[in-house]
PDB file of N, CA and C in Angstrom:
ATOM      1  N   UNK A   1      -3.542   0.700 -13.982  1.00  0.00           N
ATOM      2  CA  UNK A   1      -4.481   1.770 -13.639  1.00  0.00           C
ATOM      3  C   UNK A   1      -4.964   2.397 -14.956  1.00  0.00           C
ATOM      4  N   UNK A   2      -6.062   2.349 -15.152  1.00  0.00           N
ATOM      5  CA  UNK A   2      -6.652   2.911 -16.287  1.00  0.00           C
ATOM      6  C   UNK A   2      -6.523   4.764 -15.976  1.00  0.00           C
ATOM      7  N   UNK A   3      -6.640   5.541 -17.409  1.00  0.00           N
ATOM      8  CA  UNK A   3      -6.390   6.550 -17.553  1.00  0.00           C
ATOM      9  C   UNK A   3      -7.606   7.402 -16.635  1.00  0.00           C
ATOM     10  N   UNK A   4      -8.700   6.750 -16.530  1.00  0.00           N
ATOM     11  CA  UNK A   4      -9.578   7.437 -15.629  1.00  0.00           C
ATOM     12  C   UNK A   4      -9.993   7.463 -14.292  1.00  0.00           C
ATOM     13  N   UNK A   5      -9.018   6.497 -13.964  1.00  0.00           N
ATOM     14  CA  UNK A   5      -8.235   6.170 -12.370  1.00  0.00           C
ATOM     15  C   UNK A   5      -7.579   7.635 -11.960  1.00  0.00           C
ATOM     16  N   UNK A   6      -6.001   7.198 -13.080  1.00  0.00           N
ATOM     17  CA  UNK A   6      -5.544   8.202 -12.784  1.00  0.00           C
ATOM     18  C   UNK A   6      -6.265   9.387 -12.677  1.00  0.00           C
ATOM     19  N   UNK A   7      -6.970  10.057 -13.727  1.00  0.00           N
ATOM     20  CA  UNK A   7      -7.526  11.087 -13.446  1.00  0.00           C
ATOM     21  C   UNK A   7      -8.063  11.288 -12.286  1.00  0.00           C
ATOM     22  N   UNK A   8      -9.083  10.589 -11.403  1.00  0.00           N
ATOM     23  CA  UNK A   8      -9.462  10.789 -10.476  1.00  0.00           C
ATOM     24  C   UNK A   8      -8.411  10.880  -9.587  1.00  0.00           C
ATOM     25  N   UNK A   9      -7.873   9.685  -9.331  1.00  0.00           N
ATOM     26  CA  UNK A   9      -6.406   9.676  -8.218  1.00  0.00           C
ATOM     27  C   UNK A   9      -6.078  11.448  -8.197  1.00  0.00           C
ATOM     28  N   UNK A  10      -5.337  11.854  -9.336  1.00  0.00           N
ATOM     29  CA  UNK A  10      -4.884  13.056  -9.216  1.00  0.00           C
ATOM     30  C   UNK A  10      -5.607  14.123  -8.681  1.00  0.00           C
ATOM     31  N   UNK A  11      -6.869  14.506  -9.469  1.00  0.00           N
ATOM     32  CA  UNK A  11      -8.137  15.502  -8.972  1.00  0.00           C
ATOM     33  C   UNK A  11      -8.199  15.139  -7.366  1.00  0.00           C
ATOM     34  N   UNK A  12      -8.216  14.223  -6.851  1.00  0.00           N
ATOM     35  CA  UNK A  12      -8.802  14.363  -5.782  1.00  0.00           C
ATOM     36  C   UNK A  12      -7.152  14.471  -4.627  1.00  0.00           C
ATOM     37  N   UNK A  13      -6.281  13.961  -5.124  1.00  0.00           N
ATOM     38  CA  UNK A  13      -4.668  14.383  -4.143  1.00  0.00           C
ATOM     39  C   UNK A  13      -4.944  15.869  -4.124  1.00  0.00           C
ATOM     40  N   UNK A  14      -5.764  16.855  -5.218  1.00  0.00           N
ATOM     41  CA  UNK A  14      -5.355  18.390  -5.453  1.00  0.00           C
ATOM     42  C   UNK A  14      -6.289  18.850  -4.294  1.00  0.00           C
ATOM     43  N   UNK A  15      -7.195  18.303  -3.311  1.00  0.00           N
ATOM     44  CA  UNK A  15      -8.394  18.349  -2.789  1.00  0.00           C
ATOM     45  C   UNK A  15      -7.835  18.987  -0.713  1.00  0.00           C
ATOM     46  N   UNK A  16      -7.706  19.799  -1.002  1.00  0.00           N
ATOM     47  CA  UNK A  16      -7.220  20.043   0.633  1.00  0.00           C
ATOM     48  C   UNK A  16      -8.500  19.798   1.478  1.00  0.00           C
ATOM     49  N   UNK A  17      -9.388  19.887   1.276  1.00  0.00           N
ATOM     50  CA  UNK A  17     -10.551  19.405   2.401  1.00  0.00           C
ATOM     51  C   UNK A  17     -10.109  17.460   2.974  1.00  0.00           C
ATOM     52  N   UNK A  18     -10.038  17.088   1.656  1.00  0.00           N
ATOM     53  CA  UNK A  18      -9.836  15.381   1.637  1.00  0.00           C
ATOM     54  C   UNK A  18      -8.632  15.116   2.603  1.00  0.00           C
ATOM     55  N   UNK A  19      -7.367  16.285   2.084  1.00  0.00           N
ATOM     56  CA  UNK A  19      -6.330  15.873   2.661  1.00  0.00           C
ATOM     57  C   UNK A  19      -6.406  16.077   5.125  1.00  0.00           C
ATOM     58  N   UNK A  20      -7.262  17.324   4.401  1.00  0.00           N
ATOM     59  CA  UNK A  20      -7.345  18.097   6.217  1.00  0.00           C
ATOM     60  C   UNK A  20      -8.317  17.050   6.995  1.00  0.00           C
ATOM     61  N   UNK A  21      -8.700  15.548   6.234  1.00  0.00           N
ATOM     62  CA  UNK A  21      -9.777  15.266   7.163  1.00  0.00           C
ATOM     63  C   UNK A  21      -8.972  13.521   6.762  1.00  0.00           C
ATOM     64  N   UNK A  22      -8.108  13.265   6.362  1.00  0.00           N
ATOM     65  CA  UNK A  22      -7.307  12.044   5.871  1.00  0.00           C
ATOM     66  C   UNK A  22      -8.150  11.212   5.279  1.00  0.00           C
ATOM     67  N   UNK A  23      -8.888  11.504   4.715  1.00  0.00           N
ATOM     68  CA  UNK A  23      -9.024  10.797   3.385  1.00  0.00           C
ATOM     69  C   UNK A  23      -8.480  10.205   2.205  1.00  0.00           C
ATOM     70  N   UNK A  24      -8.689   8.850   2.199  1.00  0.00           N
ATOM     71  CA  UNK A  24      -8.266   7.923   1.342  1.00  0.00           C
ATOM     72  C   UNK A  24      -8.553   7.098   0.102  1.00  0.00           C
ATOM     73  N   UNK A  25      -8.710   7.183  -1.149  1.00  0.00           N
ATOM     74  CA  UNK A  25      -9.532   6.201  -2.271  1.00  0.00           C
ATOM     75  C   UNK A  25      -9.202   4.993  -2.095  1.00  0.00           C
ATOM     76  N   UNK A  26      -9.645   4.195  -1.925  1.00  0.00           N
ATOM     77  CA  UNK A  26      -9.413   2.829  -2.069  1.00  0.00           C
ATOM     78  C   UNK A  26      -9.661   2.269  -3.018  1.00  0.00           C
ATOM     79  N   UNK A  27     -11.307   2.601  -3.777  1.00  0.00           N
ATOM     80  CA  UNK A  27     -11.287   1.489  -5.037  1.00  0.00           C
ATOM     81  C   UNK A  27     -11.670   2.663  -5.901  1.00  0.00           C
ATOM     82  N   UNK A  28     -11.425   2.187  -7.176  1.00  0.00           N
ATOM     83  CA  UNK A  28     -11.878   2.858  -8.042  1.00  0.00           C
ATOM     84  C   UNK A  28     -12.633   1.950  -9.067  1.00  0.00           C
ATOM     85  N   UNK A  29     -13.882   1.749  -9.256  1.00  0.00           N
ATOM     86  CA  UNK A  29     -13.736   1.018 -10.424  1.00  0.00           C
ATOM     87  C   UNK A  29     -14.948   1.188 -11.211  1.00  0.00           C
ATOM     88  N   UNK A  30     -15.727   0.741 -12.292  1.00  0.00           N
ATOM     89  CA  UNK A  30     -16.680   1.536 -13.117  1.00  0.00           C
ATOM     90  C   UNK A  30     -18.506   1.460 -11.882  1.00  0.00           C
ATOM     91  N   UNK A  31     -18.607   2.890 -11.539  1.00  0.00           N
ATOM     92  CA  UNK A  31     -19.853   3.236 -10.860  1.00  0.00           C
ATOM     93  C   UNK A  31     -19.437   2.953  -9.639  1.00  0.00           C
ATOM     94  N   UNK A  32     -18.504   3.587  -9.529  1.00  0.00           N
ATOM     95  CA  UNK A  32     -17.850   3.446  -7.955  1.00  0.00           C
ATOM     96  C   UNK A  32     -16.579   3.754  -7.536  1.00  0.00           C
ATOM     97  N   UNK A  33     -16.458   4.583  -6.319  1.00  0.00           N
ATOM     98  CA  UNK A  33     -15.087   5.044  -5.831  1.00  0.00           C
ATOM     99  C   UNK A  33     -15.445   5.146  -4.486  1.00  0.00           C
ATOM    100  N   UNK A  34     -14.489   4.403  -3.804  1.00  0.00           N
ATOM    101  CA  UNK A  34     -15.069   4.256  -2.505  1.00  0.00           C
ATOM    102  C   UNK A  34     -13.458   5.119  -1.514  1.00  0.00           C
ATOM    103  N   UNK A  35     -14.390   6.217  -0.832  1.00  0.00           N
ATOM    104  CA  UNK A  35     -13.044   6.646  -0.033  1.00  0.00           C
ATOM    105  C   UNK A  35     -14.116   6.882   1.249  1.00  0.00           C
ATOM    106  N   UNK A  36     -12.036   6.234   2.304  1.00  0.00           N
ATOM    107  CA  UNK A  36     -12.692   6.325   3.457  1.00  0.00           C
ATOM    108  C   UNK A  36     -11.756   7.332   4.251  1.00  0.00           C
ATOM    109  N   UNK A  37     -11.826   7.620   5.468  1.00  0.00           N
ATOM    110  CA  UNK A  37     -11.450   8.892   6.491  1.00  0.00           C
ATOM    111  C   UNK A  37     -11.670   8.174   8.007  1.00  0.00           C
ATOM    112  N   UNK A  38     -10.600   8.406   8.850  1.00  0.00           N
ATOM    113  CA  UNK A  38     -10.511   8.826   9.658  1.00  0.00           C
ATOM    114  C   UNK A  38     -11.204   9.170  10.906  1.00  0.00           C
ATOM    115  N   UNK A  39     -11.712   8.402  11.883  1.00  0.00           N
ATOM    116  CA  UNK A  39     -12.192   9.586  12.806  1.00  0.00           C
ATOM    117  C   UNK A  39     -11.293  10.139  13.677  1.00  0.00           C
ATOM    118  N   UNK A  40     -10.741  11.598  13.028  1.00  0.00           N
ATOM    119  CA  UNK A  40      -9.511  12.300  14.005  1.00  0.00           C
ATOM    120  C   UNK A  40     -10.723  13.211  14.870  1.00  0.00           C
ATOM    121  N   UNK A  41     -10.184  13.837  15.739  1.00  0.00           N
ATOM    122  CA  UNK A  41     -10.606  14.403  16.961  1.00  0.00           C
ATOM    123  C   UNK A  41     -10.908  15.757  16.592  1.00  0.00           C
ATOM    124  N   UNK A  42     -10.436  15.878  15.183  1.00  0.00           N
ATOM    125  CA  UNK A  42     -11.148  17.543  14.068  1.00  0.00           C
ATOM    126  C   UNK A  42     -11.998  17.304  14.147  1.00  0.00           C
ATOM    127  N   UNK A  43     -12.389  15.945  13.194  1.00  0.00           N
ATOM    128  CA  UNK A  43     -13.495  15.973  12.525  1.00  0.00           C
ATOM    129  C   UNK A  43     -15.012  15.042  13.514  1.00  0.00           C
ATOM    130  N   UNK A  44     -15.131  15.238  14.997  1.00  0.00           N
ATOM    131  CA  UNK A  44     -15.922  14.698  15.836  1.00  0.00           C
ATOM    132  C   UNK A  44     -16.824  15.718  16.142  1.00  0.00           C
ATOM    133  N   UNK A  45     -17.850  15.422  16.190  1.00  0.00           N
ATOM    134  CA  UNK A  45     -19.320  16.107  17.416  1.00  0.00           C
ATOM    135  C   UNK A  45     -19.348  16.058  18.943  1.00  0.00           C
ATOM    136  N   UNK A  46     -20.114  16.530  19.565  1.00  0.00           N
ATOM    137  CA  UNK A  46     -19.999  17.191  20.893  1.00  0.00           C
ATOM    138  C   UNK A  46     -20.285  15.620  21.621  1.00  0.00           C
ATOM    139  N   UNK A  47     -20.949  14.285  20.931  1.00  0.00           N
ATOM    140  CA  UNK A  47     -20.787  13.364  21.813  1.00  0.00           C
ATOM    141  C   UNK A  47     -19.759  12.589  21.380  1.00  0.00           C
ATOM    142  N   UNK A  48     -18.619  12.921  20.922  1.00  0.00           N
ATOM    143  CA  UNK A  48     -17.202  12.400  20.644  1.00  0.00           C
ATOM    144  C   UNK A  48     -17.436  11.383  19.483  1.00  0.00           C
ATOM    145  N   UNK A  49     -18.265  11.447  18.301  1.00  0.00           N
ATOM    146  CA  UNK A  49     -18.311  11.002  17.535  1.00  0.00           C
ATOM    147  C   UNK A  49     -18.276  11.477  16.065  1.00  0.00           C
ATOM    148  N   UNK A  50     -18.358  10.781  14.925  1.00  0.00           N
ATOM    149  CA  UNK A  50     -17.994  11.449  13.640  1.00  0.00           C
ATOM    150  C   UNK A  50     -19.097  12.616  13.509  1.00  0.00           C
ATOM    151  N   UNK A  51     -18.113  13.192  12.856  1.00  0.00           N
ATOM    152  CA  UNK A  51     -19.710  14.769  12.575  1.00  0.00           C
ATOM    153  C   UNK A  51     -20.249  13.862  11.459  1.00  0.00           C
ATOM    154  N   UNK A  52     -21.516  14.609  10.402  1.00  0.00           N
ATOM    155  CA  UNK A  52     -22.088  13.951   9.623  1.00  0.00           C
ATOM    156  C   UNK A  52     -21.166  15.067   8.382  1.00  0.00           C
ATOM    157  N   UNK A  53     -20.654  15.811   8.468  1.00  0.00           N
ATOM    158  CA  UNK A  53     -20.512  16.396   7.814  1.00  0.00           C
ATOM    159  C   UNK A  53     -18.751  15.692   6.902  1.00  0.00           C
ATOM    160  N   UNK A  54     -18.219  14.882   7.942  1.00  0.00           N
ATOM    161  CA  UNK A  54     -17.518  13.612   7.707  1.00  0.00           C
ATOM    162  C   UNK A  54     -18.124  12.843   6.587  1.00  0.00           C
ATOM    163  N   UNK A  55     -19.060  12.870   7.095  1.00  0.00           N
ATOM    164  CA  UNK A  55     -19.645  11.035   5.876  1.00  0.00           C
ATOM    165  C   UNK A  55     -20.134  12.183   4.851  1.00  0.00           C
ATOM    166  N   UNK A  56     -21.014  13.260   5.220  1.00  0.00           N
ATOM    167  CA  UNK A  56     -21.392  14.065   3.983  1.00  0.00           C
ATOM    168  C   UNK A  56     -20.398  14.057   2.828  1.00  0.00           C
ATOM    169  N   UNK A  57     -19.391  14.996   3.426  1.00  0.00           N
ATOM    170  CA  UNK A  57     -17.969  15.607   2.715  1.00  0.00           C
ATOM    171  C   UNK A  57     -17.293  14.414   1.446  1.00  0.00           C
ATOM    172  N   UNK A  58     -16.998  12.897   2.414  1.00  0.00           N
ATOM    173  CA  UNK A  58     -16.818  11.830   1.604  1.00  0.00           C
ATOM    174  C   UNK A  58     -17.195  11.019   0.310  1.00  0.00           C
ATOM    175  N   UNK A  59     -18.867  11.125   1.137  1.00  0.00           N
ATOM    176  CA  UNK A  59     -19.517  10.347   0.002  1.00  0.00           C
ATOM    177  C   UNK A  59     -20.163  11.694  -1.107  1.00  0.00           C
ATOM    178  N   UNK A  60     -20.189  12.722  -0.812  1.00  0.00           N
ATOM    179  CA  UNK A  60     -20.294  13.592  -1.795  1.00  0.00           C
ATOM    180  C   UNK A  60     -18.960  13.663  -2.768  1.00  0.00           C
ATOM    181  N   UNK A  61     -17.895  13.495  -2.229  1.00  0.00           N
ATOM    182  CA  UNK A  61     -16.580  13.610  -3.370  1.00  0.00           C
ATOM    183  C   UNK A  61     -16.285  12.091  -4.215  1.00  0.00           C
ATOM    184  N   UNK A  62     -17.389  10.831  -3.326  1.00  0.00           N
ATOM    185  CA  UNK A  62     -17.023   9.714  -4.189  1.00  0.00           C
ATOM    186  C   UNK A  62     -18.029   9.621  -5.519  1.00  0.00           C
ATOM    187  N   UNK A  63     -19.516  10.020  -4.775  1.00  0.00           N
ATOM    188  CA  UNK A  63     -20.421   9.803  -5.750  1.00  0.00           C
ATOM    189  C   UNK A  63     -19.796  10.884  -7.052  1.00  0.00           C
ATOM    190  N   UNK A  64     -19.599  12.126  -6.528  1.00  0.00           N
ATOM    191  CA  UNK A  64     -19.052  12.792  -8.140  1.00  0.00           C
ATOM    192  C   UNK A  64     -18.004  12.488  -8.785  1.00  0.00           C
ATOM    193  N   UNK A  65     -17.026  11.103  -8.052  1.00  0.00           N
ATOM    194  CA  UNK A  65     -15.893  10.547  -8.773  1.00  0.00           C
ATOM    195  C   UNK A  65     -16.848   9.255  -9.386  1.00  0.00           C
ATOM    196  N   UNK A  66     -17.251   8.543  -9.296  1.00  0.00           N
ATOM    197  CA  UNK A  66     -18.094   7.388  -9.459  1.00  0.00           C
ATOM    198  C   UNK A  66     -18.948   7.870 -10.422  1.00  0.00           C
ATOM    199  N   UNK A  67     -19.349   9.361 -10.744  1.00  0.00           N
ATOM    200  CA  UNK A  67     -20.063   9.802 -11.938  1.00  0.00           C
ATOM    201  C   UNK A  67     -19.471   9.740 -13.182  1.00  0.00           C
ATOM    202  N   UNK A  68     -17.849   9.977 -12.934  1.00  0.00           N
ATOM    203  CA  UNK A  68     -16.923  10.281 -13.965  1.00  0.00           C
ATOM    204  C   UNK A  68     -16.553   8.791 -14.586  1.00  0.00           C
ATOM    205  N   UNK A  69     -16.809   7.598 -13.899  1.00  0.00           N
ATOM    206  CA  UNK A  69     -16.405   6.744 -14.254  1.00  0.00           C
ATOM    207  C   UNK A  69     -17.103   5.886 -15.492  1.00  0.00           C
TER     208      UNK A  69
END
């Protein structure tokens, strides 16, 4: 794991939104961090599906990890 793995890895374990919605990093690698989540029964809309605020929340915390890389 490169040192800017770790960094991210860590920054984002410190992340209680990530943790309250089970979010996961899977890859890390240069111009890219791909994390995925869950559809728990928190984080659904009124027709029992993912809110957008799900995919928002995600890909907003990967693209600014994927910046760092």
């Amino acid at each position: 794991m490169t040192d800017i793995e770790t960094r991210i890895r860590d920054s984002f374990a410190r992340q209680s939104m990530m943790q309250t919605l089970g979010a996961e990093i899977d890859d890390v690698s240069e111009g890219k961090v791909v994390i995925t989540a869950p559809i728990l029964p928190s984080s659904r809309q009124q027709h029992d599906v993912a809110h957008a605020a799900l995919s928002f929340a995600i890909g907003d915390t990967a693209a600014g990890y994927a910046a760092l890389t």
